[in-house]
C-alpha atoms as a PDB file:
ATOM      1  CA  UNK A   1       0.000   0.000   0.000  1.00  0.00           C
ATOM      2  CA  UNK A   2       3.083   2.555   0.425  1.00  0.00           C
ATOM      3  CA  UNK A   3       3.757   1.721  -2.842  1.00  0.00           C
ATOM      4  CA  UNK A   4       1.098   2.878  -3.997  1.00  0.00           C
ATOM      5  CA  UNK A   5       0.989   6.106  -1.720  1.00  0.00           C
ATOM      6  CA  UNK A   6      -0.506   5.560   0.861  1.00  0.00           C
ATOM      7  CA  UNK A   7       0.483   6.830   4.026  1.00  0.00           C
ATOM      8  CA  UNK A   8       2.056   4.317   6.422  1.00  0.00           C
ATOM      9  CA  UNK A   9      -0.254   5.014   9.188  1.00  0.00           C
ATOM     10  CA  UNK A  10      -3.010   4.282   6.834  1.00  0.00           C
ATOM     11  CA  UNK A  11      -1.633   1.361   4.686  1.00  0.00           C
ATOM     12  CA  UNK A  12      -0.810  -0.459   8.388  1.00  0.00           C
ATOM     13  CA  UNK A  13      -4.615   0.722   9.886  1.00  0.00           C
ATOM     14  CA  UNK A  14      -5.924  -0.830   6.034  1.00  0.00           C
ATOM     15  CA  UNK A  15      -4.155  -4.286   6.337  1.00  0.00           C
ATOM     16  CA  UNK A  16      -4.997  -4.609  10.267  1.00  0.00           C
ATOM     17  CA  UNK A  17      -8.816  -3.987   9.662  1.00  0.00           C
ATOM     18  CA  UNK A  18      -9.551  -7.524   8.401  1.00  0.00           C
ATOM     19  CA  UNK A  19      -8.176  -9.326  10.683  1.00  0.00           C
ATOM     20  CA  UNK A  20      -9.652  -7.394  13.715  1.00  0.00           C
ATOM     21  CA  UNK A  21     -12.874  -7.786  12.226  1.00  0.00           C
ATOM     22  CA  UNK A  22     -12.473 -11.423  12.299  1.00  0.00           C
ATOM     23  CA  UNK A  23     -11.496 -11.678  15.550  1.00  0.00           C
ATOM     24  CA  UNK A  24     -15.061  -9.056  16.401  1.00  0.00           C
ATOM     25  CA  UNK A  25     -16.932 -11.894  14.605  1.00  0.00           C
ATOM     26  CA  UNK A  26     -16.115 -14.798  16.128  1.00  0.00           C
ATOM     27  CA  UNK A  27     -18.673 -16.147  18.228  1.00  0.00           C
ATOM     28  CA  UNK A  28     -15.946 -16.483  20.979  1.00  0.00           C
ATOM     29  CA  UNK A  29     -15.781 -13.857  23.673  1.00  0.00           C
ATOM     30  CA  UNK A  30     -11.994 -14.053  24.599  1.00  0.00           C
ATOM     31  CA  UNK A  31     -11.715 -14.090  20.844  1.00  0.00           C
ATOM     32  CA  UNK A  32     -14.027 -11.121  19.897  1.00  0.00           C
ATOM     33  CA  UNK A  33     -11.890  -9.113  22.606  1.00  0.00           C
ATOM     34  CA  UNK A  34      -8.769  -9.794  21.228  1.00  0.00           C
ATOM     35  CA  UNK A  35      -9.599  -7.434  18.259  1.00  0.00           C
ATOM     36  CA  UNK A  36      -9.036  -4.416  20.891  1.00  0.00           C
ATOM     37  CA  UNK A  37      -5.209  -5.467  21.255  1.00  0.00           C
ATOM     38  CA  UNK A  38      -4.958  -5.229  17.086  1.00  0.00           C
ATOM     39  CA  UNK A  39      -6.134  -2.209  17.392  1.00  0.00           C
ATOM     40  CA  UNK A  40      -3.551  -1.323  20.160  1.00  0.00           C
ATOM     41  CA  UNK A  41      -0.917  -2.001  17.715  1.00  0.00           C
ATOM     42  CA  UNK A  42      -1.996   0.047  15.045  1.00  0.00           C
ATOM     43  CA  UNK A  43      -2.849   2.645  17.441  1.00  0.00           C
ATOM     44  CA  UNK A  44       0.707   2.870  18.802  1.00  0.00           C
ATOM     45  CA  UNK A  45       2.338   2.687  15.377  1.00  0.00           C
ATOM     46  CA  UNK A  46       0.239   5.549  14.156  1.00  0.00           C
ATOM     47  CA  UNK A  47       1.146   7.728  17.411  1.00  0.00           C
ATOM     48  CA  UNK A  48       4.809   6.596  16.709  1.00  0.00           C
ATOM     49  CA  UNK A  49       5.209   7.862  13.695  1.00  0.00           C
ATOM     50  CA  UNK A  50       3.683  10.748  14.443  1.00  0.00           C
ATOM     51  CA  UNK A  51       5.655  11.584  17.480  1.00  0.00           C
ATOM     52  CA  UNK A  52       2.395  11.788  19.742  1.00  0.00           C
ATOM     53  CA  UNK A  53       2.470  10.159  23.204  1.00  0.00           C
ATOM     54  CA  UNK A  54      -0.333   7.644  23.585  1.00  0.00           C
ATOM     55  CA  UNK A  55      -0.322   8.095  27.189  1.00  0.00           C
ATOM     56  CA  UNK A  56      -3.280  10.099  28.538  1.00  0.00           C
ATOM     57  CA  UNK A  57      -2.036  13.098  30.274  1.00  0.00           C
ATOM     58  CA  UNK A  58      -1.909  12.054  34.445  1.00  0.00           C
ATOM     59  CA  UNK A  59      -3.985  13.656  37.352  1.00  0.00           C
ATOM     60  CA  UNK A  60      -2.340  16.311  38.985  1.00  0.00           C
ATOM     61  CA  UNK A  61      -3.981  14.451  42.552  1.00  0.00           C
ATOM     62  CA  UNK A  62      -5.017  10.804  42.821  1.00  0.00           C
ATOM     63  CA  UNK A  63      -8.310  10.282  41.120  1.00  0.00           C
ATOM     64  CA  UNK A  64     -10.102   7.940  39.165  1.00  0.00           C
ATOM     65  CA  UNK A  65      -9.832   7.745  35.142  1.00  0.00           C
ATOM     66  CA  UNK A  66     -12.981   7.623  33.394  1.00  0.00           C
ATOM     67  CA  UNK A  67     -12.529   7.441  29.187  1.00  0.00           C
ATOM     68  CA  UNK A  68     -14.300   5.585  26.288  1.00  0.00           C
ATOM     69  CA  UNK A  69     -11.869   3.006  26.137  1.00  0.00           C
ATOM     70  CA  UNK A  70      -8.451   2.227  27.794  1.00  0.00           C
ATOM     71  CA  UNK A  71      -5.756  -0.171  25.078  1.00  0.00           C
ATOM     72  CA  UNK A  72      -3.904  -2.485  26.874  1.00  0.00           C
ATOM     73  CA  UNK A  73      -1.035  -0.465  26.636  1.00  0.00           C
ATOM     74  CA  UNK A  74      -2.322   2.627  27.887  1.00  0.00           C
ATOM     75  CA  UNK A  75      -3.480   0.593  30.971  1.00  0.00           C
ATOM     76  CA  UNK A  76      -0.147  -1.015  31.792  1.00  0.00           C
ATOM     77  CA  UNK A  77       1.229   2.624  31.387  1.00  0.00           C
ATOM     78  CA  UNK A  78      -0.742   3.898  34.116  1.00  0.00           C
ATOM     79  CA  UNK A  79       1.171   5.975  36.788  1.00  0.00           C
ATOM     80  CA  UNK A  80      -0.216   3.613  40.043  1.00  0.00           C
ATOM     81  CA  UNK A  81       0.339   6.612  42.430  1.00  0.00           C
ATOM     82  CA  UNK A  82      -2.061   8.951  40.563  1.00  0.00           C
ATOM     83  CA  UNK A  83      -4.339   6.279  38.860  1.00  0.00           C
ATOM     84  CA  UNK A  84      -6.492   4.479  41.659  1.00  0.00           C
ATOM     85  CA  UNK A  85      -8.904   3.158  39.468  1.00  0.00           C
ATOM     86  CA  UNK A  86     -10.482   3.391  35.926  1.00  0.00           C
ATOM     87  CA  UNK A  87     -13.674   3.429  33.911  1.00  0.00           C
ATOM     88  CA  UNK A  88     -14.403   3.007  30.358  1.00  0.00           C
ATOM     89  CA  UNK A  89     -17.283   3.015  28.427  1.00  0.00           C
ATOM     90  CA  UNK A  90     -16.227   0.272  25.983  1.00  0.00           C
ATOM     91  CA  UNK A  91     -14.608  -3.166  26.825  1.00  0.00           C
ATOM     92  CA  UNK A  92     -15.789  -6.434  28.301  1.00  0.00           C
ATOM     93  CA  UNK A  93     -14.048  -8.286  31.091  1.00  0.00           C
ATOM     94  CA  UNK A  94     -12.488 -10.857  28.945  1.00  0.00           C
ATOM     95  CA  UNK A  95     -10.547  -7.805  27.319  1.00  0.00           C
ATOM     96  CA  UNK A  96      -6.818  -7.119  27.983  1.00  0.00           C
ATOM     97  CA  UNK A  97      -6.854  -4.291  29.138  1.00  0.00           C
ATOM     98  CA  UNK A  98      -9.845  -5.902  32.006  1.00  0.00           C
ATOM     99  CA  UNK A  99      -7.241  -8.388  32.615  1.00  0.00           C
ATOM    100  CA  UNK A 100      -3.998  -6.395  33.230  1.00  0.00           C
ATOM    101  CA  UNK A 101      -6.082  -4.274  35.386  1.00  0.00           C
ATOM    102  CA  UNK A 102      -6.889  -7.162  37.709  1.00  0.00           C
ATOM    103  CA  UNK A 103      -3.094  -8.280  37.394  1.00  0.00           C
ATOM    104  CA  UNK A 104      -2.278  -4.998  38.715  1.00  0.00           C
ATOM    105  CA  UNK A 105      -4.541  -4.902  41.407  1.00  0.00           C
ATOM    106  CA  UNK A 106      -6.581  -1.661  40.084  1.00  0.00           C
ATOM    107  CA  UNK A 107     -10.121  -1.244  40.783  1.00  0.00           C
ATOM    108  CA  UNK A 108     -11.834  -0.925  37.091  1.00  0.00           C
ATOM    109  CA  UNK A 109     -15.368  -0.839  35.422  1.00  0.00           C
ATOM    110  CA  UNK A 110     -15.708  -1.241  31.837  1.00  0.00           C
ATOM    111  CA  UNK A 111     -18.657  -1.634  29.056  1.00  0.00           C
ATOM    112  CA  UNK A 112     -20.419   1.390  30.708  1.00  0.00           C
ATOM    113  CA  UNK A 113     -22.770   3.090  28.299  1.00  0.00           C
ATOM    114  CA  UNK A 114     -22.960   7.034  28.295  1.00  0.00           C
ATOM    115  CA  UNK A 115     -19.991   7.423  30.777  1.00  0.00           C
ATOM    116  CA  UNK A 116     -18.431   9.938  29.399  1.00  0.00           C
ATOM    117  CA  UNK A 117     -21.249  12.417  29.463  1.00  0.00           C
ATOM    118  CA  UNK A 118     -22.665  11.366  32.036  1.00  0.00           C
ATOM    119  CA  UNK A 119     -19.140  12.531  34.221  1.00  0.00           C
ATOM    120  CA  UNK A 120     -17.720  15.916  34.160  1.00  0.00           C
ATOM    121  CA  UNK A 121     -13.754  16.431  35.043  1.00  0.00           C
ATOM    122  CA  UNK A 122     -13.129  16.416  39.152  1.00  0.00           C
ATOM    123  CA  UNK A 123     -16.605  15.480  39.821  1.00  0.00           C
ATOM    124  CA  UNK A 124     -16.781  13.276  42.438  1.00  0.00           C
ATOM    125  CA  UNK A 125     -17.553   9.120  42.128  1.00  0.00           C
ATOM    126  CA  UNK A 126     -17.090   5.950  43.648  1.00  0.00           C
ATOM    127  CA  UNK A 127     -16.026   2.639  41.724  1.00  0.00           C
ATOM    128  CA  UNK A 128     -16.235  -0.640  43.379  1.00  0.00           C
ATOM    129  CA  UNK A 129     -14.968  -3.150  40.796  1.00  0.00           C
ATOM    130  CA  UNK A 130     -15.568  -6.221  42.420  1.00  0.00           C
ATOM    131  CA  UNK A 131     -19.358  -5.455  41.958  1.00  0.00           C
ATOM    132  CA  UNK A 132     -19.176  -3.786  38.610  1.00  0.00           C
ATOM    133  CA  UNK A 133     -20.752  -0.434  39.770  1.00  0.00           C
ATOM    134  CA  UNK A 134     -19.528   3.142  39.727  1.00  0.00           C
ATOM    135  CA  UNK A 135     -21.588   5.459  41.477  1.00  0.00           C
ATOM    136  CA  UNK A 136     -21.848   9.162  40.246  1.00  0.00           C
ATOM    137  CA  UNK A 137     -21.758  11.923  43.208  1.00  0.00           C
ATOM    138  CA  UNK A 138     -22.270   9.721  45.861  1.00  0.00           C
ATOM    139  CA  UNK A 139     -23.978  10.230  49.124  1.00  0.00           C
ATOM    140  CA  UNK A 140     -21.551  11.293  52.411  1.00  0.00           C
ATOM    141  CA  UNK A 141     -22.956   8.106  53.501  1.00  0.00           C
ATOM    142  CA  UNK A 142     -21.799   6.085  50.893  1.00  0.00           C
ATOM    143  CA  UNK A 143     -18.284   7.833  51.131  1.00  0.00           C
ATOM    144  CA  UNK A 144     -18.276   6.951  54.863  1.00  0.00           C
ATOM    145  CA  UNK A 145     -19.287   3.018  54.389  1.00  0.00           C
ATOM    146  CA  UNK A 146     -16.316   2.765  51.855  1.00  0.00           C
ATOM    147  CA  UNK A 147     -13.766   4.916  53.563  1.00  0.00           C
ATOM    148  CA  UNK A 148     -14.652   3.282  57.415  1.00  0.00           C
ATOM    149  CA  UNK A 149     -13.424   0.215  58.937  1.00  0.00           C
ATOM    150  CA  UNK A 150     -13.882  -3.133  56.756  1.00  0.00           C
ATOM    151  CA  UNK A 151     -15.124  -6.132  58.267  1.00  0.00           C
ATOM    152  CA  UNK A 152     -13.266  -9.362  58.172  1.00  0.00           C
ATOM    153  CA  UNK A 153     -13.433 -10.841  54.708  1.00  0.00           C
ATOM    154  CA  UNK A 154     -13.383 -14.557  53.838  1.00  0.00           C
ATOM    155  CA  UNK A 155     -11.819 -14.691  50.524  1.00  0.00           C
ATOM    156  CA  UNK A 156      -8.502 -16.601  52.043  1.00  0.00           C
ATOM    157  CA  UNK A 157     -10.323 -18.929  53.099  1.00  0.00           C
ATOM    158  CA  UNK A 158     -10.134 -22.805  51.662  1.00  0.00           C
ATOM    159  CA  UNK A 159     -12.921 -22.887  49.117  1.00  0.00           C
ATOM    160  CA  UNK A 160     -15.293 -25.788  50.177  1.00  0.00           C
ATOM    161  CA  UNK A 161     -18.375 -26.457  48.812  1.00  0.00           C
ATOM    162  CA  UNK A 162     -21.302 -26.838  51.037  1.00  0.00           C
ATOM    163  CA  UNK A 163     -21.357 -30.622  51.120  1.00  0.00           C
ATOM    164  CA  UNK A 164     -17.766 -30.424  52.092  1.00  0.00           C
ATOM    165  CA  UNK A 165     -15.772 -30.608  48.821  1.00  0.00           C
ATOM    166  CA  UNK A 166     -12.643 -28.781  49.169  1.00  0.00           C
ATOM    167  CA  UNK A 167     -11.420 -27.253  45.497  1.00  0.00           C
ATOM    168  CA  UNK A 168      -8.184 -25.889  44.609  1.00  0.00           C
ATOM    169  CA  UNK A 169      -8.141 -22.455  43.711  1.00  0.00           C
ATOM    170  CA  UNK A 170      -4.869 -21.514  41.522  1.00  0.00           C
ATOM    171  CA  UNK A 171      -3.716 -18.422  39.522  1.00  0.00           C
ATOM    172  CA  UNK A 172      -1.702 -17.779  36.762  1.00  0.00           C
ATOM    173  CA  UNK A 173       1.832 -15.710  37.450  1.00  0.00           C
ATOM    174  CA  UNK A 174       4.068 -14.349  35.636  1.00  0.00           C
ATOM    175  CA  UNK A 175       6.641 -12.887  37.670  1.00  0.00           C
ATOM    176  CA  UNK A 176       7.831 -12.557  41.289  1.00  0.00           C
ATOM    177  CA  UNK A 177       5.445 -10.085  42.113  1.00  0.00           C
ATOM    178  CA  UNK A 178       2.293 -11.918  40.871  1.00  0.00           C
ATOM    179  CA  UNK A 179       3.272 -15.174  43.096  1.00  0.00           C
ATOM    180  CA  UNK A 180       3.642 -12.824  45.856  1.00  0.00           C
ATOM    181  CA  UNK A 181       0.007 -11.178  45.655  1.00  0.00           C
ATOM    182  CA  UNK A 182      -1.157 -14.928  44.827  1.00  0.00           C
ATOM    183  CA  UNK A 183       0.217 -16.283  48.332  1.00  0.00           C
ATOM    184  CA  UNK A 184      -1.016 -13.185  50.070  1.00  0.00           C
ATOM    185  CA  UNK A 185      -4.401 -13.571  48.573  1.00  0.00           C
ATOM    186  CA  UNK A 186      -4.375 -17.615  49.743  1.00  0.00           C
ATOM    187  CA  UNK A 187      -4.491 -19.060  46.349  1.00  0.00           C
ATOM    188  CA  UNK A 188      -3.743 -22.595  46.858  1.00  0.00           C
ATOM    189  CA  UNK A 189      -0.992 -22.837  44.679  1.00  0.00           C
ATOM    190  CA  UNK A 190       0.277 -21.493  40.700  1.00  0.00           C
ATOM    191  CA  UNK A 191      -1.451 -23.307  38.029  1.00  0.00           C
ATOM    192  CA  UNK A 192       0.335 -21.769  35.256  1.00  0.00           C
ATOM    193  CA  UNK A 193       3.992 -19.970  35.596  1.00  0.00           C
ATOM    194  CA  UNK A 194       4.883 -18.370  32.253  1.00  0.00           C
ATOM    195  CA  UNK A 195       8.720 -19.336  32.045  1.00  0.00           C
ATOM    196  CA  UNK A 196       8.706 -16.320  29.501  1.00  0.00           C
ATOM    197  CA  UNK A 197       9.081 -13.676  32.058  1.00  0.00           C
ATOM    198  CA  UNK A 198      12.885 -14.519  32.486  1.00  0.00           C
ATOM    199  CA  UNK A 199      13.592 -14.139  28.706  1.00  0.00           C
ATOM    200  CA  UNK A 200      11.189 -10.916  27.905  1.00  0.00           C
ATOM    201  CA  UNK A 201      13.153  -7.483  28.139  1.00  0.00           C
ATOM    202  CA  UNK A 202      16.887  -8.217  27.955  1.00  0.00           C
ATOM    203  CA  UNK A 203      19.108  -8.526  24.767  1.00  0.00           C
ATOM    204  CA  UNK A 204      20.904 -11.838  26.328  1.00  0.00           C
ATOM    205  CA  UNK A 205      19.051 -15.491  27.241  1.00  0.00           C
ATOM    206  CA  UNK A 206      19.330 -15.449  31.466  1.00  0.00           C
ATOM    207  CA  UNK A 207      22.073 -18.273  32.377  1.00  0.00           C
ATOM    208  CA  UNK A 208      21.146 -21.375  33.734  1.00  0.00           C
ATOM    209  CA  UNK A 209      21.875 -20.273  37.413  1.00  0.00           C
ATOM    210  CA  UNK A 210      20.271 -16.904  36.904  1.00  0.00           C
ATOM    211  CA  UNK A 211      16.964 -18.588  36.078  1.00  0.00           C
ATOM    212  CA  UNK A 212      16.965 -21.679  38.922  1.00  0.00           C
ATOM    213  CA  UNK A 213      17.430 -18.302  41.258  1.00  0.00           C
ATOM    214  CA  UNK A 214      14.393 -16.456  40.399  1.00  0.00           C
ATOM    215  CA  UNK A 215      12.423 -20.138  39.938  1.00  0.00           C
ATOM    216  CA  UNK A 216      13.692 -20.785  43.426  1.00  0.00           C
ATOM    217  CA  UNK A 217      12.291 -17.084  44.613  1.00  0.00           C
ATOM    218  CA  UNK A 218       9.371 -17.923  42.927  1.00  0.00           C
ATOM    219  CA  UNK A 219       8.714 -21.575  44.792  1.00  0.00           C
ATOM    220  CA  UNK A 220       9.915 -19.822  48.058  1.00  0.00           C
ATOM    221  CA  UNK A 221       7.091 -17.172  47.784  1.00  0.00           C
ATOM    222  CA  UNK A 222       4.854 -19.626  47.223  1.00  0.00           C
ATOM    223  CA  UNK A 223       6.035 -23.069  49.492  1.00  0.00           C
ATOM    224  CA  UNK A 224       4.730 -25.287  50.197  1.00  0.00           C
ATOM    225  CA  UNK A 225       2.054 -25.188  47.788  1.00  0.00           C
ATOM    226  CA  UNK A 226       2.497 -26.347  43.952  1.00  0.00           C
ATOM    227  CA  UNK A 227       4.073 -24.577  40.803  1.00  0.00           C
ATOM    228  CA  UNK A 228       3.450 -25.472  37.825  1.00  0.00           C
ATOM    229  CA  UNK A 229       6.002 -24.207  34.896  1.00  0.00           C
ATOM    230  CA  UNK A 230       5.368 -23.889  31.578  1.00  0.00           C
ATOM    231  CA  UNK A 231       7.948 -24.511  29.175  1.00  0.00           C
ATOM    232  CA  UNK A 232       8.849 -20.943  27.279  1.00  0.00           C
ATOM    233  CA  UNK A 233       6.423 -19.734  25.150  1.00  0.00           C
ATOM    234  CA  UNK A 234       7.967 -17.110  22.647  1.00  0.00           C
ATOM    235  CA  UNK A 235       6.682 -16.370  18.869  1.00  0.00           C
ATOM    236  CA  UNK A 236       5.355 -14.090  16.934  1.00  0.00           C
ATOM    237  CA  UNK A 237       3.233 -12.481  19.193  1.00  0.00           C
ATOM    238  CA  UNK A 238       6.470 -12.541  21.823  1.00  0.00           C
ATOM    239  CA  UNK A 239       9.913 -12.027  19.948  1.00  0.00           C
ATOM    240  CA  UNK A 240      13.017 -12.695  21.729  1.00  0.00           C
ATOM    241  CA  UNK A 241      15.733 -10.078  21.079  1.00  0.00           C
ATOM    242  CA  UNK A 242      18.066 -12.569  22.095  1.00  0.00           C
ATOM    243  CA  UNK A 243      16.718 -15.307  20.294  1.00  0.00           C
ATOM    244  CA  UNK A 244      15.368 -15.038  17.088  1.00  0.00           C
ATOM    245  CA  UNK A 245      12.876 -17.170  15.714  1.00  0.00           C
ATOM    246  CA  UNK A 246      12.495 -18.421  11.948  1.00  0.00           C
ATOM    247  CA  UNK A 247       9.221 -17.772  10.007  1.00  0.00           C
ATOM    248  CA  UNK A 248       6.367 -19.694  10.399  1.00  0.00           C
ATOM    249  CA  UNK A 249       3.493 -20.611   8.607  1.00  0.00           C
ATOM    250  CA  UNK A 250       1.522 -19.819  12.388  1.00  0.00           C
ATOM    251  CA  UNK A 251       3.750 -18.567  14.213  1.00  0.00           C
ATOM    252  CA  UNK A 252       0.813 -19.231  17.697  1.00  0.00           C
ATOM    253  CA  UNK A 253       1.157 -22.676  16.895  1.00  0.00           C
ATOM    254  CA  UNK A 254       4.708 -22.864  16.271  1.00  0.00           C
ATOM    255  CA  UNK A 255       7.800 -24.232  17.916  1.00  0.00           C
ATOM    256  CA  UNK A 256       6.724 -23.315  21.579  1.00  0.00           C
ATOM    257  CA  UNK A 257       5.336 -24.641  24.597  1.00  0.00           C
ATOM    258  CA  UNK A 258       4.949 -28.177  24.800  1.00  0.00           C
ATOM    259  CA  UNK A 259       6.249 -28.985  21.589  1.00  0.00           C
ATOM    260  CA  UNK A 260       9.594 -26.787  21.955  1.00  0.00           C
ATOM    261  CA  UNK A 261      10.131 -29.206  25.363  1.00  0.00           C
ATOM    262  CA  UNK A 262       8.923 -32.394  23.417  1.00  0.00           C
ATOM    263  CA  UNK A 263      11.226 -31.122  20.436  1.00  0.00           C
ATOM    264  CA  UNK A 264      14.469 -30.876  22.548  1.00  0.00           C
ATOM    265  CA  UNK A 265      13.969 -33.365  25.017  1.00  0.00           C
ATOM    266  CA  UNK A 266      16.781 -35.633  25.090  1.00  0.00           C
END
């Protein structure tokens, strides 16, 4: 499409578009939402070349961001010490940018019709995201129940089901910090470790002993309850500086995971 003139921002929007409107037709909901992090991509290309920050601009006190729509980006970009919470009009809890947000521990509400208008700048609101709810100038009452003394909660408790049927309740991590939180909260154990958070970020593979230390951190944080490791999963969608890969016909089912192990394995 450059070739032809087009502008780069354009030709890279015009060749995305297909294939997030494929993903917004599926009938699948973690699917469908996937579309959004396309659209991330072309989104921070086009403010790239342009030399425009796609960061919104922070609060000058802590306060809650309310916007149409937050990319995944934007909301791992978030300044945590200004940012205490979020709420968009568009997005479904499947989303990324849903998920990161409950990785990172931020209260959020998204998929709320009208928001925008319905919320000037510095008025005052109160988001509970573990109901889904944000409520616009709320009462001094409402302020007090949320800002007074919490009652003892339940949620690390063993998960047993009323006719006594204890189930395991897991997480997924993917670095120190998210075993941490997991142990904290009382999850019973990590279900799925991604490996790839040793390799992501660095222009050198870690050494042998560099990653049996963090592993070892990892287990420690989490002892004596149950890790489970999966084998790196780089690609496409997660280049390694330090390792590059060779094309692939689909690159998400490509030489990774499972079948790198089963592919090396002596």
């Amino acid at each position: 499409m450059i070739r032809k003139g087009r502008p780069a921002d354009a030709a890279v929007a015009e060749t995305m578009a297909p294939f997030a409107e494929m993903l917004r037709a599926s009938d699948d909901e973690v699917f469908k939402a996937r579309a959004a992090d396309l659209e991330d991509v072309v989104e921070q290309l086009r403010r790239a070349l342009h030399g425009v920050s796609d960061m919104p601009p922070p609060p000058a006190t802590p306060s809650i961001v309310v916007a149409r729509d937050l990319a995944p980006s934007q909301t791992a970009g978030l300044d945590r010490t200004l940012v205490v919470g979020f709420a968009t009009e568009q997005g479904t809890a499947t989303a990324h940018t849903a998920i990161l947000a409950r990785a990172l521990g931020l209260p959020a509400v998204v998929g709320i019709a009208g928001l925008v208008d319905a919320v000037a700048d510095g008025q005052s609101v109160l988001l509970d995201g573990d109901r889904g709810t944000l409520v616009i100038d709320p009462s001094p009452g409402s302020v007090a129940h949320v800002a007074g003394p919490k009652p003892l909660v339940t949620d690390a408790a063993p998960a047993v089901t009323k006719d006594g049927r204890r189930i395991d309740v897991g997480c997924n991590a993917a670095n120190l910090e998210d075993a941490q939180r997991a142990a904290a909260a009382g999850a019973d154990g990590i279900g799925l470790l991604r490996s790839e958070f040793l390799f992501l970020g660095s222009d050198r593979l870690p050494t042998e002993e560099e990653q049996v230390a963090m592993l070892e951190q990892v287990m420690a944080a989490m002892a004596p309850r149950p890790v489970i490791l999966r084998t790196l999963d780089v690609g496409a969608d997660k280049p390694l500086p330090a390792l590059p890969q060779p094309a692939e016909a689909n690159p998400a089912l490509g030489v990774r995971g499972l079948r790198l192990q089963l592919l090396r394995r002596p």
